[in-house]
C-alpha atoms as a PDB file:
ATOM      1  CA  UNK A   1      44.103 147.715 111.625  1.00  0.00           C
ATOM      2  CA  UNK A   2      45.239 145.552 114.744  1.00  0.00           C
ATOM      3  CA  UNK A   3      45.849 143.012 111.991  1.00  0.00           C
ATOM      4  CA  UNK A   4      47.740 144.810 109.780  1.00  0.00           C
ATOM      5  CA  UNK A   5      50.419 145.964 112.869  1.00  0.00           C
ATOM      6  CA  UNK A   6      50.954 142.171 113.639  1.00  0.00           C
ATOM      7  CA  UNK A   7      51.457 141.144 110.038  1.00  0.00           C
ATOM      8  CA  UNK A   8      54.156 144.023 109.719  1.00  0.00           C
ATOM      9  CA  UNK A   9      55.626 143.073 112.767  1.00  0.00           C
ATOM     10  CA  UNK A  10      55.618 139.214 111.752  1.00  0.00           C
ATOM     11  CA  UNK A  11      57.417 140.167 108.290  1.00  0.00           C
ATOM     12  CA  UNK A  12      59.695 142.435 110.294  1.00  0.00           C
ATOM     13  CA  UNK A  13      60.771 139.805 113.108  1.00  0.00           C
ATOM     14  CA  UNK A  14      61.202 136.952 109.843  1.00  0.00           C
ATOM     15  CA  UNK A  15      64.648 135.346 108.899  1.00  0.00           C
ATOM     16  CA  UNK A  16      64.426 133.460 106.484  1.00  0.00           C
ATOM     17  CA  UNK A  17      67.305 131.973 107.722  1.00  0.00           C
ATOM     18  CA  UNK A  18      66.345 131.340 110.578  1.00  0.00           C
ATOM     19  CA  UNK A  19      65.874 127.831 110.437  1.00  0.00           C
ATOM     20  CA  UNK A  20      69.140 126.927 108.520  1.00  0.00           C
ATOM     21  CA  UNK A  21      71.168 128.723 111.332  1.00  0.00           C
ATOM     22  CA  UNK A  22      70.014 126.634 113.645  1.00  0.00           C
ATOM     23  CA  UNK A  23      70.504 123.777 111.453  1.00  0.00           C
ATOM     24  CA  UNK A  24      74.272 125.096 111.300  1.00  0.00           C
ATOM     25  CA  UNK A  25      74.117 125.324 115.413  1.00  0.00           C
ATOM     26  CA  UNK A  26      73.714 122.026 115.875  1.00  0.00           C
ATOM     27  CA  UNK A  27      75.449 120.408 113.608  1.00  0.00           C
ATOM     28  CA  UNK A  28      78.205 118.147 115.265  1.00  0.00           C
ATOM     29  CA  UNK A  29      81.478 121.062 114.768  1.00  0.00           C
ATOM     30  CA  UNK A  30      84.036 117.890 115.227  1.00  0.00           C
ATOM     31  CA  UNK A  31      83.803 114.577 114.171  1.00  0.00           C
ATOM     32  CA  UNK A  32      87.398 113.579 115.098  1.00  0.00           C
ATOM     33  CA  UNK A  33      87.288 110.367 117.457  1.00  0.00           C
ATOM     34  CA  UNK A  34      88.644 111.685 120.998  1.00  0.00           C
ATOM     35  CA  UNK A  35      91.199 108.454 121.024  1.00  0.00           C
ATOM     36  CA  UNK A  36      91.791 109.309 117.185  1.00  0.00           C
ATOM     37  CA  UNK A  37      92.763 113.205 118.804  1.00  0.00           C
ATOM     38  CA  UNK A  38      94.753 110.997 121.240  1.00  0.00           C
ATOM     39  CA  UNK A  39      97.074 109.901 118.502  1.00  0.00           C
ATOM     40  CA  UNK A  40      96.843 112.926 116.128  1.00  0.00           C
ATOM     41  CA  UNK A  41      97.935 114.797 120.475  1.00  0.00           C
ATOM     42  CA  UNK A  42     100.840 112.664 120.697  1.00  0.00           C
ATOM     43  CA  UNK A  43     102.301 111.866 117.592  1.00  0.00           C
ATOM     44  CA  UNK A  44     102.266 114.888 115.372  1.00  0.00           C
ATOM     45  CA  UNK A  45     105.771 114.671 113.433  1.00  0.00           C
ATOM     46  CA  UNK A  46     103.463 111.417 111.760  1.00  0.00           C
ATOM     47  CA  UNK A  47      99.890 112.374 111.988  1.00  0.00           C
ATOM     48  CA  UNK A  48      98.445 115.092 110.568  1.00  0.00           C
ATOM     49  CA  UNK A  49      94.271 114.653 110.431  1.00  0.00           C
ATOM     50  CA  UNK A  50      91.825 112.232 110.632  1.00  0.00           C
ATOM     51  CA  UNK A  51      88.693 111.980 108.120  1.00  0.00           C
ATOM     52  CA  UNK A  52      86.336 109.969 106.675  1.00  0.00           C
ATOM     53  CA  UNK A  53      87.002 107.250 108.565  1.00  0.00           C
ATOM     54  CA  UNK A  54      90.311 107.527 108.181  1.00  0.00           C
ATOM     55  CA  UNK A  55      93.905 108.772 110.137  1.00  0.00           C
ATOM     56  CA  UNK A  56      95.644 111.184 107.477  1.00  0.00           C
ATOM     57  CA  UNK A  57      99.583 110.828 107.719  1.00  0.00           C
ATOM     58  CA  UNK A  58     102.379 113.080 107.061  1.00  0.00           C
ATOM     59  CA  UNK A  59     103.765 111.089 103.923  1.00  0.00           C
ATOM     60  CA  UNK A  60      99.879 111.421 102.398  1.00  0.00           C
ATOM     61  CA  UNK A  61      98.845 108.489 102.847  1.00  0.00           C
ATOM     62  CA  UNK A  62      96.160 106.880 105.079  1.00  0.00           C
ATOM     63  CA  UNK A  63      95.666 104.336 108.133  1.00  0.00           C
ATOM     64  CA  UNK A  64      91.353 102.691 108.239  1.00  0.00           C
ATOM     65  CA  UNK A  65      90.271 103.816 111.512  1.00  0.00           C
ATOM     66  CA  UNK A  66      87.331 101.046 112.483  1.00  0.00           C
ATOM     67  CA  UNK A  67      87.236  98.555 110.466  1.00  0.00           C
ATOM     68  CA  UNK A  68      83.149  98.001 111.079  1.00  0.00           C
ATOM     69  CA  UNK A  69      83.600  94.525 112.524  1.00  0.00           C
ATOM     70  CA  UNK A  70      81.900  94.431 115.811  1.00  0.00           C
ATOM     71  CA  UNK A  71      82.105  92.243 118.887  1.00  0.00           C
ATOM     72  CA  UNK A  72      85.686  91.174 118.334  1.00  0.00           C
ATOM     73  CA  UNK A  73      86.495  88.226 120.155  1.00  0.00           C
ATOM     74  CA  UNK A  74      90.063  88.290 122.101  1.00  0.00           C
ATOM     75  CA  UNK A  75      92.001  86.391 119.791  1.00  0.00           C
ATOM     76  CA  UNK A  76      90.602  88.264 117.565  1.00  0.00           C
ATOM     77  CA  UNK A  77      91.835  91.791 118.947  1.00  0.00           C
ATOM     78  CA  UNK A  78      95.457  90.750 119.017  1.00  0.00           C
ATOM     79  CA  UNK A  79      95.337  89.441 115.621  1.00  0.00           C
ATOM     80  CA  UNK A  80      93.504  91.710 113.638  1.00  0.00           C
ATOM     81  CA  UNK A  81      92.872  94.673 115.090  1.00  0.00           C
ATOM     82  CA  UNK A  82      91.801  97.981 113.998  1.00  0.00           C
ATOM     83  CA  UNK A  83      93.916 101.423 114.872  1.00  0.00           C
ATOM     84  CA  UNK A  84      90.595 102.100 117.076  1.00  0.00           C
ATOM     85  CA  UNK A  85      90.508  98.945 118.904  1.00  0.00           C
ATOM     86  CA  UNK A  86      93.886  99.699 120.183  1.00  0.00           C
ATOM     87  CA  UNK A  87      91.515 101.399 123.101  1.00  0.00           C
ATOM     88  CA  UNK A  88      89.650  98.692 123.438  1.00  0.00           C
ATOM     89  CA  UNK A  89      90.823  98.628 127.259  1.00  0.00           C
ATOM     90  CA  UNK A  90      91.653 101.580 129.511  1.00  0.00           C
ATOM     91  CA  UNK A  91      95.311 101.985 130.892  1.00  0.00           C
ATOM     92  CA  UNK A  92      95.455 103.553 134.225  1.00  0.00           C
ATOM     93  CA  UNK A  93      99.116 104.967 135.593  1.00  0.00           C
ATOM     94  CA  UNK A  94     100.166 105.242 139.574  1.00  0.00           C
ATOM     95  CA  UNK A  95     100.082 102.199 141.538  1.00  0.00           C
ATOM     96  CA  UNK A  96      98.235  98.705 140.509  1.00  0.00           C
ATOM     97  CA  UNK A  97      95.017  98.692 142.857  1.00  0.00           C
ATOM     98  CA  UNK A  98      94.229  95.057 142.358  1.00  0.00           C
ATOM     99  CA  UNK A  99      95.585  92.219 139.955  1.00  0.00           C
ATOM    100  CA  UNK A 100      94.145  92.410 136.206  1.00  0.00           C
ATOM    101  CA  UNK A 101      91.366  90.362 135.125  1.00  0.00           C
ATOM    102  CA  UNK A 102      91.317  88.101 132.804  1.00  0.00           C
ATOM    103  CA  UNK A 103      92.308  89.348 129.226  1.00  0.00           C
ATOM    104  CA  UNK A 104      92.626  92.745 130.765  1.00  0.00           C
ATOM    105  CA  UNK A 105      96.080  93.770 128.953  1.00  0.00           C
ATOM    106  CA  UNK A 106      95.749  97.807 128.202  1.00  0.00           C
ATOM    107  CA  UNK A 107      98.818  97.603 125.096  1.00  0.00           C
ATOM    108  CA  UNK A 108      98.797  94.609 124.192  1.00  0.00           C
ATOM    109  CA  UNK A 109      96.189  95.369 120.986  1.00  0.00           C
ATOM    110  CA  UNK A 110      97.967  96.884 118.630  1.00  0.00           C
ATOM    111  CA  UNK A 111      97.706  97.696 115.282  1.00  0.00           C
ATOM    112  CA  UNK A 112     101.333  96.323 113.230  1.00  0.00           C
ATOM    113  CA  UNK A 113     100.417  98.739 110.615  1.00  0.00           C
ATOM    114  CA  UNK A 114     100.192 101.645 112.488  1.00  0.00           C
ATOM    115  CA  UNK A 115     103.712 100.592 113.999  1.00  0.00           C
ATOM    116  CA  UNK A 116     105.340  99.891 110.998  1.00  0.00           C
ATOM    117  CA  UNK A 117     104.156 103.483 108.787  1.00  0.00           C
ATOM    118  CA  UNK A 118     105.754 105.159 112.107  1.00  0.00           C
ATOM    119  CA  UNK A 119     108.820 102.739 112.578  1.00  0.00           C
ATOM    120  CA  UNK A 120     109.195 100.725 109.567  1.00  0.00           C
ATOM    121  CA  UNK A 121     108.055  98.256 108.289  1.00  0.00           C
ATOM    122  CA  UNK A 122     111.336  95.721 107.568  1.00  0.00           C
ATOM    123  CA  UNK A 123     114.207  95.518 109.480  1.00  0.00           C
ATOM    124  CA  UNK A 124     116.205  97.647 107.389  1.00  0.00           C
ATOM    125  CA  UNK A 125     113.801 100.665 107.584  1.00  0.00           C
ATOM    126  CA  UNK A 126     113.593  99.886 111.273  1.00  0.00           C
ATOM    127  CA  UNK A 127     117.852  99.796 111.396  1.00  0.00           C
ATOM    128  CA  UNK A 128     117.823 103.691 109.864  1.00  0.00           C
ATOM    129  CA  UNK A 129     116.256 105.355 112.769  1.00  0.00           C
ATOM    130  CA  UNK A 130     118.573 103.431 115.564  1.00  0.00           C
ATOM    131  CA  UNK A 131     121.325 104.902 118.085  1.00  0.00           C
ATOM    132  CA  UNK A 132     122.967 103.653 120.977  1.00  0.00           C
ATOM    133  CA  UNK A 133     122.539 105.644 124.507  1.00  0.00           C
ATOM    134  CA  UNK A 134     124.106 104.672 127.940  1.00  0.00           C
ATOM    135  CA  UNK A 135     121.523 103.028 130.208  1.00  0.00           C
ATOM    136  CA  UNK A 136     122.168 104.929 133.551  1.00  0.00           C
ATOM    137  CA  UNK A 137     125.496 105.764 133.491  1.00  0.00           C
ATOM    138  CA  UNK A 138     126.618 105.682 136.619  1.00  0.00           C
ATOM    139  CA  UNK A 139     124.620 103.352 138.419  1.00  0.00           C
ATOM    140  CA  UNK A 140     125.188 101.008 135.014  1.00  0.00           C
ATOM    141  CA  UNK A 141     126.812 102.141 131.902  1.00  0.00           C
ATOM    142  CA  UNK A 142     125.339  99.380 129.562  1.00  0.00           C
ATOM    143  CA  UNK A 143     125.215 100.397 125.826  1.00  0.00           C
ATOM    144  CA  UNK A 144     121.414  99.290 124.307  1.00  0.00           C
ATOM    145  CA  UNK A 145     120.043 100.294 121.216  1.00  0.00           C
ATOM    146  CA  UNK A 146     116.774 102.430 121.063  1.00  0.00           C
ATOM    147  CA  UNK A 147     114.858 104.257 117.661  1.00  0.00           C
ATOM    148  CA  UNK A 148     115.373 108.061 117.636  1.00  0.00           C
ATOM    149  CA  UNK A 149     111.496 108.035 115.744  1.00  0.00           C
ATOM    150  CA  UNK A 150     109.189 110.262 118.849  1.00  0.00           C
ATOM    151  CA  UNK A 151     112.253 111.058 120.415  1.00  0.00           C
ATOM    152  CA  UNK A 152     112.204 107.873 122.337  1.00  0.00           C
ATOM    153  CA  UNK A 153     116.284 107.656 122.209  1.00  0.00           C
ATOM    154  CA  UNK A 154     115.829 111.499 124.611  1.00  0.00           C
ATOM    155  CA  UNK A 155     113.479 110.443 126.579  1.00  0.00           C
ATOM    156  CA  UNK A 156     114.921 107.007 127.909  1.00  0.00           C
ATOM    157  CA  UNK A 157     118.282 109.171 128.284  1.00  0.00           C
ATOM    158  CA  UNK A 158     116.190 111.056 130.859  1.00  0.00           C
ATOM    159  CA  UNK A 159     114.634 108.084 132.549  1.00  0.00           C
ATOM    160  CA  UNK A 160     118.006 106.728 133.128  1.00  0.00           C
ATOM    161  CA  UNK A 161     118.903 109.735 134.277  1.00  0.00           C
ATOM    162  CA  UNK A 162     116.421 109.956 136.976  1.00  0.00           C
ATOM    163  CA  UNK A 163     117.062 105.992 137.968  1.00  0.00           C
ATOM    164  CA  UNK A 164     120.286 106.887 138.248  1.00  0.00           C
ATOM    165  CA  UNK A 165     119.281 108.788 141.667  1.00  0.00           C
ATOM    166  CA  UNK A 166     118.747 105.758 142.943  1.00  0.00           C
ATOM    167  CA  UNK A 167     121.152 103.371 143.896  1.00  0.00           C
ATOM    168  CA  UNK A 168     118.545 101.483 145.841  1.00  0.00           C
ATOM    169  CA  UNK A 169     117.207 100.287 142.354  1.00  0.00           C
ATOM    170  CA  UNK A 170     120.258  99.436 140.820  1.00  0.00           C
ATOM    171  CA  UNK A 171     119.260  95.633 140.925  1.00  0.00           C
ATOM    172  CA  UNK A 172     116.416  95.689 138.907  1.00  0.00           C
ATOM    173  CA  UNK A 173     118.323  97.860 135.944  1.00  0.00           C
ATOM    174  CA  UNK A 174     121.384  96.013 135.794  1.00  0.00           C
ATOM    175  CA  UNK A 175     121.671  93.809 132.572  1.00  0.00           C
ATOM    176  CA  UNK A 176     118.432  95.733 130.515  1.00  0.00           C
ATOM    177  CA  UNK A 177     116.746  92.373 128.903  1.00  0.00           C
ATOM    178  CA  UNK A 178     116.280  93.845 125.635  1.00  0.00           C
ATOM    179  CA  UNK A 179     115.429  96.509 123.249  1.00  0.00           C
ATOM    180  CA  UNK A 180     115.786  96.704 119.189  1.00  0.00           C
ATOM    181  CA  UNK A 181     115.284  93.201 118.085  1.00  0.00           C
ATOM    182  CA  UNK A 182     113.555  92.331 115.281  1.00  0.00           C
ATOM    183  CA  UNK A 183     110.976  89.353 116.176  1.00  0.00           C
ATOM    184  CA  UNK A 184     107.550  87.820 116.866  1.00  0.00           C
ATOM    185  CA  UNK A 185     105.942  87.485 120.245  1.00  0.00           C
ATOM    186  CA  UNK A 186     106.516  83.912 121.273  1.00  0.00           C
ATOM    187  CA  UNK A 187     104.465  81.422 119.949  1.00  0.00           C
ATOM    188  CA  UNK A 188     102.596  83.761 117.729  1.00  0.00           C
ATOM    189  CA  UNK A 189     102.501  85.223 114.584  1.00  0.00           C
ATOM    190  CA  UNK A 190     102.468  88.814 115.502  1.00  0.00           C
ATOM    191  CA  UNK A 191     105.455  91.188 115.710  1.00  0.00           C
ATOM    192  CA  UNK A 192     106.929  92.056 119.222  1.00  0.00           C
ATOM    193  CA  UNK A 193     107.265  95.712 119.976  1.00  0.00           C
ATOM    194  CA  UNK A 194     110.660  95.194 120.209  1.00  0.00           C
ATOM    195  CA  UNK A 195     111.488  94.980 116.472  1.00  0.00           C
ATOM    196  CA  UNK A 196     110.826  98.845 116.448  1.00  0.00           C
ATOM    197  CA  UNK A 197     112.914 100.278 119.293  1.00  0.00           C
ATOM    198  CA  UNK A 198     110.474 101.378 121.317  1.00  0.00           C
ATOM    199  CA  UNK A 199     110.353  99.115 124.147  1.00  0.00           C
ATOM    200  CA  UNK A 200     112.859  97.793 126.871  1.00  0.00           C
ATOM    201  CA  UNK A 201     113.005  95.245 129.069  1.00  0.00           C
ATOM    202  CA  UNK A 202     114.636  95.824 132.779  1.00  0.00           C
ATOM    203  CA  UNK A 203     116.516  92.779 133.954  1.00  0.00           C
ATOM    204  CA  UNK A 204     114.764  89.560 133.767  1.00  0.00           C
ATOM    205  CA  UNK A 205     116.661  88.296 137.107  1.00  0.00           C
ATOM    206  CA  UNK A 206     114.124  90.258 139.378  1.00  0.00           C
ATOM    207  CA  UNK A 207     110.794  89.845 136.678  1.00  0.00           C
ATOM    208  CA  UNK A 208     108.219  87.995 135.848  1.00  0.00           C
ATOM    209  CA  UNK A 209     106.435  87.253 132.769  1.00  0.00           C
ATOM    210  CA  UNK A 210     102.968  84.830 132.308  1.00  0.00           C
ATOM    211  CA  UNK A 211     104.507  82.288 129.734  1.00  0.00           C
ATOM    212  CA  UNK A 212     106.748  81.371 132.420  1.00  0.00           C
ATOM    213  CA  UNK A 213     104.056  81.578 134.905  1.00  0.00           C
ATOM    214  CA  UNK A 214     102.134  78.814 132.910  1.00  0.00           C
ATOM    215  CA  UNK A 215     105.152  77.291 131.380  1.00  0.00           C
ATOM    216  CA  UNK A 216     103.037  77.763 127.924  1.00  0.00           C
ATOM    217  CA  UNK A 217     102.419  80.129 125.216  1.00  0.00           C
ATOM    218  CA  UNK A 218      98.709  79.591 125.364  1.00  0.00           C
ATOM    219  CA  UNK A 219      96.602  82.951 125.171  1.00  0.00           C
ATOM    220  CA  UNK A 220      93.533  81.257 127.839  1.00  0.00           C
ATOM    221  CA  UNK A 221      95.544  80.106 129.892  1.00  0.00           C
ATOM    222  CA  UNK A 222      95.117  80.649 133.372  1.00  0.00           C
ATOM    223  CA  UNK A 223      97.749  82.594 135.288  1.00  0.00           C
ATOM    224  CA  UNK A 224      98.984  83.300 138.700  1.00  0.00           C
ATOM    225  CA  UNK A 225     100.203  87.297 138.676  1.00  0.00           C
ATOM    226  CA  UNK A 226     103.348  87.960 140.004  1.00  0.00           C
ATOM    227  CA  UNK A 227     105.953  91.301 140.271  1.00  0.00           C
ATOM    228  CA  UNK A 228     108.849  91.849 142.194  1.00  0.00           C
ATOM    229  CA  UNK A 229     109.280  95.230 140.367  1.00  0.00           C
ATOM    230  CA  UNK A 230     109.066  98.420 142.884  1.00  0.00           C
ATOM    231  CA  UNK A 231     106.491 101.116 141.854  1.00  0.00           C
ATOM    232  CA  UNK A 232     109.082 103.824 141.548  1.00  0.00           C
ATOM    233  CA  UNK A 233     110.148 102.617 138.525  1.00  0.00           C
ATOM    234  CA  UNK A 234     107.230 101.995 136.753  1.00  0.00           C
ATOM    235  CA  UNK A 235     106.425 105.767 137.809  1.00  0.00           C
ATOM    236  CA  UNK A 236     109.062 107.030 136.229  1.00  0.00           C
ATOM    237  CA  UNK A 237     108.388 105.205 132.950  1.00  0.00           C
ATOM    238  CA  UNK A 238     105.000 106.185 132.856  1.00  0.00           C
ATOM    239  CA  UNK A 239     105.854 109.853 133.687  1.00  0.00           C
ATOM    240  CA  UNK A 240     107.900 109.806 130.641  1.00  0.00           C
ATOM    241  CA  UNK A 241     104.999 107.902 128.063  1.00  0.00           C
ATOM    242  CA  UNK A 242     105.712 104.354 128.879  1.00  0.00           C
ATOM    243  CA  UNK A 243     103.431 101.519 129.725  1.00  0.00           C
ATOM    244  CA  UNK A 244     104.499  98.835 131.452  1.00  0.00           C
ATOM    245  CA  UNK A 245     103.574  95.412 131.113  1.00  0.00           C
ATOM    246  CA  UNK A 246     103.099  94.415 134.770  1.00  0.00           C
ATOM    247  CA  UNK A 247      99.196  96.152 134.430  1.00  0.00           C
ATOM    248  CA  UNK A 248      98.582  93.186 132.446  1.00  0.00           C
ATOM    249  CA  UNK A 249      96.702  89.871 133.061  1.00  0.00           C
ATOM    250  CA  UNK A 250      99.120  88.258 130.402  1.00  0.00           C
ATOM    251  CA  UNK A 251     101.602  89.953 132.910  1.00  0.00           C
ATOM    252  CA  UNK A 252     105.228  90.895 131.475  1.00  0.00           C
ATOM    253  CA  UNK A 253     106.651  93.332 134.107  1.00  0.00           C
ATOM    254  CA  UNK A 254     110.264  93.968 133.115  1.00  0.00           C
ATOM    255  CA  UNK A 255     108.299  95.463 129.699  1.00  0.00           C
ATOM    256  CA  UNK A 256     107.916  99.226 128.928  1.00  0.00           C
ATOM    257  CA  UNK A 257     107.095 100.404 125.924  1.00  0.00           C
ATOM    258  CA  UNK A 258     106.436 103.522 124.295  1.00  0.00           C
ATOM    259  CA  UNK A 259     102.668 104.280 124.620  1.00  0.00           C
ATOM    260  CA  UNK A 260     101.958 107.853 125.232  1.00  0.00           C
ATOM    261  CA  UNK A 261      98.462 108.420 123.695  1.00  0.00           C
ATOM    262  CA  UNK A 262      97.316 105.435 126.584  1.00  0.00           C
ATOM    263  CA  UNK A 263      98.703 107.230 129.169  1.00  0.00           C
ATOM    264  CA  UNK A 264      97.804 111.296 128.075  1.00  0.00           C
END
């Protein structure tokens, strides 16, 4: 009889579904890279999803994610990288605790065609998202041309409005060094940021960049860091989703560029 009760109570307690629930339970929910989230986070007027390996973009189409190839070699990185490698390296904002190591250049991978399916990918396309703004208007009042693609044309409008507080600084933002022009990187093959709008480059009189440092456009070089440019500024930039170049071994510290998934 004693049997009988734990049998019925066996068949009573059974769901045969048991097991598949918590099959379903512990299956992985999200799948989504957290750098790929990073991207979809901070650029959502261009990305929309990410699957199979794959960032899904507004127009349809598709970027490759990771490219499988492991171990990539540092020439290798800034040649042909993948949209993942582009966090290869860690980017840290606030101030600069101790001079980069060697190759240690958070930015500097980047994947051209992510750039060019957000910016364009000829000069032309680039040309049909420009306007001009007024770098710091009263400290300044120098005309420079910026992309309006991420709102990058408001957001340097309110960085040189908060620079603009600060007479004090008025050195180092006087004659901006650059920022739409379509071009490679010195003594490389790859495109500089700047042919997309989305950099600028604070006045070259009071920075310091490694090529001059070695006198040579060679990527192993050895190089002696330098900056002369005060932390305030680069605070403000990064506040507002810019990198700056100074954080770099390969060192370019009147650079800031665009760069908010690094930074968020």
């Amino acid at each position: 009889m004693r049997r009988i009760i734990l049998v019925a109570a066996f068949l009573l307690s059974w769901n045969p579904n048991q097991s598949d629930a918590k099959t379903k339970i512990n299956k992985p929910v999200d799948s989504i890279p957290p750098t790929a989230k990073k991207l979809i986070k901070c650029y959502p007027d261009f990305i929309v999803g990410f699957a199979n390996n794959h960032l899904i973009l507004k127009d349809g189409s598709k970027l490759l994610w990771d490219d499988g190839i492991k171990n990539k070699s540092v020439k290798n990185l800034l040649k042909k990288p993948d949209v993942k490698d582009m966090f290869n390296q860690t980017y840290t904002t606030g101030v600069l605790k101790s001079i980069p190591p060697k190759n240690f250049d958070p930015g500097r991978i980047r994947s051209e065609p992510f750039f060019m399916k957000m910016y364009g990918s000829t000069e032309k396309e680039v040309k049909q998202h420009l306007t001009e703004i007024t770098w710091c208007p009263k400290l300044i009042g120098q005309k420079v041309t910026v992309t309006k693609v991420n709102g990058i044309d408001k957001k340097l409008i309110q960085i040189s409005k908060e620079l603009d507080e600060h007479p004090e600084l008025k050195k180092y933002l006087t004659n901006i060094g650059g920022t739409f022009t379509w071009r490679n990187i010195n003594g490389t093959n790859r495109h500089s940021m700047h042919s997309f709008g989305m950099t600028i480059d604070i006045n070259a009189a009071y920075s310091d960049y490694w090529q001059w440092s070695c006198k040579c456009t060679n990527e192993d070089a050895d190089v002696k860091y330098r900056n002369r440019i005060p932390r305030m500024i680069v605070d403000i930039f990064e506040k507002n989703g810019f990198i700056w170049g100074g954080k770099w071994y390969h060192f370019d510290t009147m650079h800031f560029e665009y760069r908010p998934e690094l930074i968020n």
